[in-house]
N, C-alpha and C. Protein backbone atom coordinates (compact mmCIF):
# COMPACT_ATOMS: atom_id res chain seq x y z
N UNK A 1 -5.71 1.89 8.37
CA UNK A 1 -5.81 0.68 9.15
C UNK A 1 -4.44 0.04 9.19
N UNK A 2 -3.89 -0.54 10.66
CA UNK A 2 -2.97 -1.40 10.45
C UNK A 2 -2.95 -2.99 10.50
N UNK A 3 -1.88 -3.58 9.97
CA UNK A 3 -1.96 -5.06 9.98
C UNK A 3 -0.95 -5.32 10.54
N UNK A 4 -1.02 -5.85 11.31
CA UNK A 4 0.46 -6.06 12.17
C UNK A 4 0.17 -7.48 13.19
N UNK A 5 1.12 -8.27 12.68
CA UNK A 5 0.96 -10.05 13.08
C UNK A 5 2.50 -10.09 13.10
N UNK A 6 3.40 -9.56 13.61
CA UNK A 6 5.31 -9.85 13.80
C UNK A 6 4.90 -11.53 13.87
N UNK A 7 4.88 -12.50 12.94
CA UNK A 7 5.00 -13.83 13.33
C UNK A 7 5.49 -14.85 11.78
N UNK A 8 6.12 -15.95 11.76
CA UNK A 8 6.17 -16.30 10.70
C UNK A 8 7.54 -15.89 10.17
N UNK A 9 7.90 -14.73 9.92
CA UNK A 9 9.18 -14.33 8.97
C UNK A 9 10.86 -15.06 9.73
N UNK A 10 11.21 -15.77 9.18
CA UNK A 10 12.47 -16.52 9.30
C UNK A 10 13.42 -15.74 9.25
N UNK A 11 14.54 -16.22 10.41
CA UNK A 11 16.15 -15.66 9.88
C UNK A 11 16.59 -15.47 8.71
N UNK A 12 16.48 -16.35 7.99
CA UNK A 12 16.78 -16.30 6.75
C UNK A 12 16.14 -15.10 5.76
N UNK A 13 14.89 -14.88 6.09
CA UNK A 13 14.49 -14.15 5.29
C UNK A 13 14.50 -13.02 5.66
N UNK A 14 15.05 -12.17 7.02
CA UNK A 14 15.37 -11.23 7.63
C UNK A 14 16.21 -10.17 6.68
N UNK A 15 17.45 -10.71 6.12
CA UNK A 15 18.17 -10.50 5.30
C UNK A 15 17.69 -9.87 3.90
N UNK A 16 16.72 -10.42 3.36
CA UNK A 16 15.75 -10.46 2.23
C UNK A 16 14.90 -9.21 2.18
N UNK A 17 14.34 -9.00 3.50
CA UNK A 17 13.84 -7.99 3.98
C UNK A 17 14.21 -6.74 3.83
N UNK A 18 15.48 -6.62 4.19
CA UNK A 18 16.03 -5.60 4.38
C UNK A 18 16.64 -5.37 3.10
N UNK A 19 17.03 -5.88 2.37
CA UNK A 19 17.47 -6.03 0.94
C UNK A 19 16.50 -5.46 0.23
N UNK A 20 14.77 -5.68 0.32
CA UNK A 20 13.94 -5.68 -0.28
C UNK A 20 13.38 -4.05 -0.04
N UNK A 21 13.94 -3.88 0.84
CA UNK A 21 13.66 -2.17 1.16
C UNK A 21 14.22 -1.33 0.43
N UNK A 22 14.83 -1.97 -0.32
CA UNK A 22 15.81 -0.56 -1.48
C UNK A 22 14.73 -0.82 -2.57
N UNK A 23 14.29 -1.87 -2.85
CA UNK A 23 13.30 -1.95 -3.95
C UNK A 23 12.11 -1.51 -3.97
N UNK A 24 12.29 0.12 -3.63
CA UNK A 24 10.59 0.55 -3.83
C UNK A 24 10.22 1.37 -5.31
N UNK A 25 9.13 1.25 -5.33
CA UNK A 25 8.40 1.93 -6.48
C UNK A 25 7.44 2.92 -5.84
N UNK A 26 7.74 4.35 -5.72
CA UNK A 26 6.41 5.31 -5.68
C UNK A 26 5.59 5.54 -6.83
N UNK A 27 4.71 6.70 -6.32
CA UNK A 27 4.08 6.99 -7.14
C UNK A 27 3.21 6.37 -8.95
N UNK A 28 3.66 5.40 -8.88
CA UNK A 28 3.10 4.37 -9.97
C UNK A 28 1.88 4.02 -10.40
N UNK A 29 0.87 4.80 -10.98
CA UNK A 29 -0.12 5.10 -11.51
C UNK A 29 -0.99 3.70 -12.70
N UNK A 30 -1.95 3.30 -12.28
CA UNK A 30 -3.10 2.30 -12.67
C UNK A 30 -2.75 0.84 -12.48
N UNK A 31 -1.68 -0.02 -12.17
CA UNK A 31 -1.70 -1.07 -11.69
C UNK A 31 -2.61 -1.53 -10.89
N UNK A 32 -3.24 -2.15 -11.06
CA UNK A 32 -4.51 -2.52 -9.88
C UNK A 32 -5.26 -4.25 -10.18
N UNK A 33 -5.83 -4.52 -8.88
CA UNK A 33 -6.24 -6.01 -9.12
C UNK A 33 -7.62 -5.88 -9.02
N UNK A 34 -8.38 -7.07 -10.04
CA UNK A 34 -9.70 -7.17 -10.79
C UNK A 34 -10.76 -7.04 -9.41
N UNK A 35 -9.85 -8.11 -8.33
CA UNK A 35 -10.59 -8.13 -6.88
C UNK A 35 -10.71 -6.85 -6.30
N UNK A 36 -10.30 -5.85 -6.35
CA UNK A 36 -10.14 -4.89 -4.92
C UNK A 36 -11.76 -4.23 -5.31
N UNK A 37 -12.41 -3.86 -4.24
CA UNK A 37 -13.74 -3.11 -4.29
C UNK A 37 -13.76 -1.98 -4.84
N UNK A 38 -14.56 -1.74 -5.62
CA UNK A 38 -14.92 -0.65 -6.42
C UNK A 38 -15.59 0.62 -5.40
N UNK A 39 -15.15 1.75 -5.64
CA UNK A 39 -15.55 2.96 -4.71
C UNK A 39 -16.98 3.20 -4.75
N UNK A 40 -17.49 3.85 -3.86
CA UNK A 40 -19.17 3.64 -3.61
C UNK A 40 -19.57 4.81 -4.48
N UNK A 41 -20.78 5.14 -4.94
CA UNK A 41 -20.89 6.41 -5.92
C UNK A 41 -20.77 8.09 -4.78
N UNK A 42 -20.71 7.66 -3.84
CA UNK A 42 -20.17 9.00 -3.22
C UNK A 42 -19.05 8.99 -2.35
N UNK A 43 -17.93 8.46 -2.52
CA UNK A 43 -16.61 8.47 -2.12
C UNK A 43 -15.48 7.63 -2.20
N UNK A 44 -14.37 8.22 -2.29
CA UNK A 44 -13.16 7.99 -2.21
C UNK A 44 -13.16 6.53 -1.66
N UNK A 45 -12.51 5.36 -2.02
CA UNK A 45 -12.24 4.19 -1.14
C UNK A 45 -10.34 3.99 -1.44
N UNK A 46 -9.99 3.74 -0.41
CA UNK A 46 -8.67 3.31 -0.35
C UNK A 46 -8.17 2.31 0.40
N UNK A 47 -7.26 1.36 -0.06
CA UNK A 47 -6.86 0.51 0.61
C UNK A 47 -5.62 0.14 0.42
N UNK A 48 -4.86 -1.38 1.22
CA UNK A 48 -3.32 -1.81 1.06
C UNK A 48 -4.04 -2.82 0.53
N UNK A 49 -3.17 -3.30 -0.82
CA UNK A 49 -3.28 -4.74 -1.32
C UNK A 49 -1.87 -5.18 -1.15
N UNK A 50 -1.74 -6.51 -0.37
CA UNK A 50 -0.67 -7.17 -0.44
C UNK A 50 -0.84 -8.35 -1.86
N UNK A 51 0.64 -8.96 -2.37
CA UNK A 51 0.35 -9.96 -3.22
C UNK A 51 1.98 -10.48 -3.41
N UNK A 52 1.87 -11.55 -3.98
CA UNK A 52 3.02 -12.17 -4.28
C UNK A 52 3.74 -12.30 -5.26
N UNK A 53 5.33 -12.03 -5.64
CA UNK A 53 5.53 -11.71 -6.87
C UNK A 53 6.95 -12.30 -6.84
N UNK A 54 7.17 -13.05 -7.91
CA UNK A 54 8.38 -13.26 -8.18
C UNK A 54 9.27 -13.87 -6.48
N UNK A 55 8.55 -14.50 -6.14
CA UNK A 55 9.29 -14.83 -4.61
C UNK A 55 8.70 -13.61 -3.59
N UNK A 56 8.87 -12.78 -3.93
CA UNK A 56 8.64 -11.18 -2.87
C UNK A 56 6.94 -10.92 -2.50
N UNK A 57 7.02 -9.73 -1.53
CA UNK A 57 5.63 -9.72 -1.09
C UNK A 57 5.92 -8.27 -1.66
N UNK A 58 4.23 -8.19 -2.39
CA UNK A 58 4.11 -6.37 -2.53
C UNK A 58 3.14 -5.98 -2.11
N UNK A 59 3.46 -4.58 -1.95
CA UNK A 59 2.36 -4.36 -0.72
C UNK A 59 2.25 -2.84 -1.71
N UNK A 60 1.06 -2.65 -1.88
CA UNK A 60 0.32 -1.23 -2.59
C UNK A 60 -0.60 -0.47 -1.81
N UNK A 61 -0.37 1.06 -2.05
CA UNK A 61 -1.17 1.77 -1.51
C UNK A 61 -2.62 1.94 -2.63
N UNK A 62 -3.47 1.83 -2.53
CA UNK A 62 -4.62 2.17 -3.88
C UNK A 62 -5.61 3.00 -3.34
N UNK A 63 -6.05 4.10 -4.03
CA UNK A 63 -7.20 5.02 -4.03
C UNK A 63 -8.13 4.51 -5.43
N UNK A 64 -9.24 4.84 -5.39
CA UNK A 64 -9.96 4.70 -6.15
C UNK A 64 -11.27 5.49 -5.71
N UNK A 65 -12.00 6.31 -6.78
CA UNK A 65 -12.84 7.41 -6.50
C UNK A 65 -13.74 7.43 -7.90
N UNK A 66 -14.70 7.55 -7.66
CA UNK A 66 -15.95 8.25 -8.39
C UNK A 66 -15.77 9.35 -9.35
N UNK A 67 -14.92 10.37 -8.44
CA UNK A 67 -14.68 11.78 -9.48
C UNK A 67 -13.29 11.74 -9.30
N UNK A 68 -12.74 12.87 -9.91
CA UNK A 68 -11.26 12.97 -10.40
C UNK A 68 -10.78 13.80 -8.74
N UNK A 69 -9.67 13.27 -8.31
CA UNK A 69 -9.17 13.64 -6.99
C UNK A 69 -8.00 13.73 -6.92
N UNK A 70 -7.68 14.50 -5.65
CA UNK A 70 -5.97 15.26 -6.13
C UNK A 70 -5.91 14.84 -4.12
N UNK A 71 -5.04 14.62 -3.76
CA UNK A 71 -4.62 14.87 -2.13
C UNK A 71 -2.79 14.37 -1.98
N UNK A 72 -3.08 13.65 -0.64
CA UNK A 72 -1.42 13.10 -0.24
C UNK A 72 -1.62 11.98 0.44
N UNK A 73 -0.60 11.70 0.52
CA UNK A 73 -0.67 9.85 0.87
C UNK A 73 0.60 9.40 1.82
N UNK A 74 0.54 8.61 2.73
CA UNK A 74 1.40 8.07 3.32
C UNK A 74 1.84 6.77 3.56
N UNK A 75 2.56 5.80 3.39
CA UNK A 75 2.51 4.62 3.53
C UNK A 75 3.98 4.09 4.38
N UNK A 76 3.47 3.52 5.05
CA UNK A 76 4.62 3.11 6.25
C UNK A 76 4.67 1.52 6.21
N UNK A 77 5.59 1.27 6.24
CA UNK A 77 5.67 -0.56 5.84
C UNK A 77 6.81 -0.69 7.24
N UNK A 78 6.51 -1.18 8.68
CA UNK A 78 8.14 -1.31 9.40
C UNK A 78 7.63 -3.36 9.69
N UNK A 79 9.07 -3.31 10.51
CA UNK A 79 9.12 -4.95 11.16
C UNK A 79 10.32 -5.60 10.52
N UNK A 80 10.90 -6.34 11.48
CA UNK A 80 11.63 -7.18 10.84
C UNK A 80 12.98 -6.53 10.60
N UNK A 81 14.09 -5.20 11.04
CA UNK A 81 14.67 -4.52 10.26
C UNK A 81 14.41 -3.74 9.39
N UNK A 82 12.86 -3.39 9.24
CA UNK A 82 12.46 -3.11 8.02
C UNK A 82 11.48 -1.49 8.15
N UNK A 83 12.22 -0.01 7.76
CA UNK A 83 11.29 0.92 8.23
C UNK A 83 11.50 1.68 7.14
N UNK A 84 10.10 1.78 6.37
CA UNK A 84 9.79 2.78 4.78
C UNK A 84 8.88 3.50 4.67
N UNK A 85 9.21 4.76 4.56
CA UNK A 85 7.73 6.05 4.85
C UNK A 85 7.87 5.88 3.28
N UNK A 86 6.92 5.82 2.12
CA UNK A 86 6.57 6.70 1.00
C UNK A 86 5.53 7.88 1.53
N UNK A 87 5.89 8.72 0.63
CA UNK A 87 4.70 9.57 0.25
C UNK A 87 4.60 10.46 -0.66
N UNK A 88 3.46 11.38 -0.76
CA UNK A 88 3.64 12.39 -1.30
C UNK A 88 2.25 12.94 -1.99
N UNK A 89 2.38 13.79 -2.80
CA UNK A 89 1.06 14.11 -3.42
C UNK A 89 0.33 13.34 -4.75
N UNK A 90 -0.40 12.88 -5.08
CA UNK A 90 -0.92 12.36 -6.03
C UNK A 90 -2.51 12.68 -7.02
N UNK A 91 -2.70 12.25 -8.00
CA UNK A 91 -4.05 12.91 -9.06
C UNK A 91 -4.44 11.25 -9.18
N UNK A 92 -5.91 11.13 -9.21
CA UNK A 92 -6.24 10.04 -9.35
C UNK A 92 -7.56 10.39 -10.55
N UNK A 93 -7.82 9.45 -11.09
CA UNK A 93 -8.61 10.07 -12.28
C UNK A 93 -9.94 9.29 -11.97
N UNK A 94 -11.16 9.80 -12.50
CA UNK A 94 -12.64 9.46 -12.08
C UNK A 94 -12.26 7.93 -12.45
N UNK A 95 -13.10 6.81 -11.46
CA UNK A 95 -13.76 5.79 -11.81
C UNK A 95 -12.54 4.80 -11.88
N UNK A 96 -11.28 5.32 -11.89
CA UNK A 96 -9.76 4.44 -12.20
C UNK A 96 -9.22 3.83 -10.83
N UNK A 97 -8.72 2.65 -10.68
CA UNK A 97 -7.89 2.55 -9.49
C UNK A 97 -6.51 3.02 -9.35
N UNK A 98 -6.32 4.26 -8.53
CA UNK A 98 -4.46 4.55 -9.21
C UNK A 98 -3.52 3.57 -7.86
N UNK A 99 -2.65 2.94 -7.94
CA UNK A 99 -1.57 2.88 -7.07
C UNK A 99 -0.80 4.26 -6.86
N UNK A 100 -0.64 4.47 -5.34
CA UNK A 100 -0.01 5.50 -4.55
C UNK A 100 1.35 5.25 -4.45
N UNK A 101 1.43 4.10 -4.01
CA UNK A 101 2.83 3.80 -3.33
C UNK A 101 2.88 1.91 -3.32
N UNK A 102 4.49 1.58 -4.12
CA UNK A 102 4.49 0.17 -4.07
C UNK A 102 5.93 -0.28 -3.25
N UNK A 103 5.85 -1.63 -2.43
CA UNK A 103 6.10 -1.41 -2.41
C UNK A 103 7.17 -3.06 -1.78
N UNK A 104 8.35 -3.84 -2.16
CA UNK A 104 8.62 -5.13 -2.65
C UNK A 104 9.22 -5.85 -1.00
N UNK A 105 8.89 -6.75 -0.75
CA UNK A 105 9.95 -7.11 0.48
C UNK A 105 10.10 -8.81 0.68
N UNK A 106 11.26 -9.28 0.76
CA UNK A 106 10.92 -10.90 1.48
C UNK A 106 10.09 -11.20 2.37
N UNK A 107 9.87 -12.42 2.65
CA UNK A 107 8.60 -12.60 3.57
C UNK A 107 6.86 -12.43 3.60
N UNK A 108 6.55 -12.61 4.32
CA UNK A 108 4.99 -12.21 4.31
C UNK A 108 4.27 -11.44 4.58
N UNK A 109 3.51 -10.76 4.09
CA UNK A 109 2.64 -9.54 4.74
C UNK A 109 2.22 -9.06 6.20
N UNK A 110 1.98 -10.62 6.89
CA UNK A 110 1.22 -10.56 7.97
C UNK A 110 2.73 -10.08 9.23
N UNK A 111 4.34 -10.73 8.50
CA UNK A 111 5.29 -9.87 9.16
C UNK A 111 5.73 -8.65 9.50
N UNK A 112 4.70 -8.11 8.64
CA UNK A 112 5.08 -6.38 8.61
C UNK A 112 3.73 -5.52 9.25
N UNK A 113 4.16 -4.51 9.64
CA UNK A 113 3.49 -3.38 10.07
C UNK A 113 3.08 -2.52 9.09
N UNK A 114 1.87 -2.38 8.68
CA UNK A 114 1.30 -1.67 7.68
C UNK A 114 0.39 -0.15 7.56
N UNK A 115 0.83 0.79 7.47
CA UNK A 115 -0.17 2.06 7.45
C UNK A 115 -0.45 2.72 6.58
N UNK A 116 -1.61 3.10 5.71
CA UNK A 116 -1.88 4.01 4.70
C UNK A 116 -2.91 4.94 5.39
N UNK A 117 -2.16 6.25 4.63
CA UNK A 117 -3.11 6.88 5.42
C UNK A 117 -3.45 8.41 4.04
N UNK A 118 -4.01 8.72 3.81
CA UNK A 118 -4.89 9.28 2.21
C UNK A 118 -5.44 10.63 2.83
N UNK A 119 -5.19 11.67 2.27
CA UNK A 119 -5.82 12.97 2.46
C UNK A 119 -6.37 13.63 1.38
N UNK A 120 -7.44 14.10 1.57
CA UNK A 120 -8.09 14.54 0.27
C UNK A 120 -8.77 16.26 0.87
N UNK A 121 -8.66 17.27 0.67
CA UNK A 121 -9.58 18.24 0.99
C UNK A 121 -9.69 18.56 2.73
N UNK A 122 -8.50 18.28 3.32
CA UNK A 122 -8.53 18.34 4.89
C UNK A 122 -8.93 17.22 5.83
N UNK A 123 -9.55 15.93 5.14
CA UNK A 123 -10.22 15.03 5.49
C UNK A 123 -9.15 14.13 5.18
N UNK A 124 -9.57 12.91 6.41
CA UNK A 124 -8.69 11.51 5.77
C UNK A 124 -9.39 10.18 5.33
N UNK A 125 -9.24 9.76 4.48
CA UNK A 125 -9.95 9.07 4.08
C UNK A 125 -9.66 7.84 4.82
N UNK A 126 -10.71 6.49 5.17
CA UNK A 126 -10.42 5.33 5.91
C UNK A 126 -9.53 4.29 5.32
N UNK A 127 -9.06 3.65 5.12
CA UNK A 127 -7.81 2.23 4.41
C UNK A 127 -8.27 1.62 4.86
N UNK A 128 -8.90 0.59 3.51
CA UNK A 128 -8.86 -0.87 4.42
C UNK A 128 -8.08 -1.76 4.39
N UNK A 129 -7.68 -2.88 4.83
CA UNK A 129 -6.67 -3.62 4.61
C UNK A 129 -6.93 -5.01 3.90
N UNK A 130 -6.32 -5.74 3.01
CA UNK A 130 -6.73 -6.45 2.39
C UNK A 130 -5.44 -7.32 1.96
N UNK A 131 -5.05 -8.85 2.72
CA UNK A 131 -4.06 -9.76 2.81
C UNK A 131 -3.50 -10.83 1.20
């Protein structure tokens, strides 16, 4: 799913932005928030959690699954000056929420263009988005 609202992000923080694009974290395994929905007993759920940190916006890729799951992941964050593919392959363990991909920027969520996109077994799994 994407989120994409280009509105809000200041000159000023343009700069910030783009600064904030060297600051990524992949692959970073169980960080997760108490809120995000728990996976249904027969599948995979994945989503973007945005949140606020230290001044910055972070924006996470999260899978979370029932049984133990292995696939690949993509996460695209653009807007603003601002264009970051993560990806790659990842193991997520039964019943755990893993973070895929993190990932830090000035400004607000709703400034950026957001895509996760999760493969498991030939199939893609749906993302939901979550502000």
């Amino acid at each position: 799913m994407t989120l994409n609202a280009r509105s809000g992000l200041s000159r000023m923080a343009a700069p910030l932005a783009v600064l904030g694009s060297a600051v990524l974290m992949a692959c970073t395994a169980g960080a997760t928030s108490a809120s995000q929905p728990a996976a249904t007993a027969s599948s995979p759920v994945c989503e973007i959690v945005t949140k606020s940190a230290g001044g910055m916006t972070v924006i996470e890729g999260v899978v979370t699954s029932p049984s133990a799951l292995a696939g690949s992941y993509t996460l695209r964050v653009s807007g603003s000056g601002t264009n970051i593919r993560q990806g790659g392959e990842f193991a997520a363990v039964a019943g755990k929420k893993t973070v895929l991909g993190q990932v830090s920027l000035g400004g607000n969520a709703r400034a950026y263009e957001i895509d996760l996109k999760v493969e498991v077994g030939g199939r893609t799994i749906p993302c939901n988005t979550r502000a």
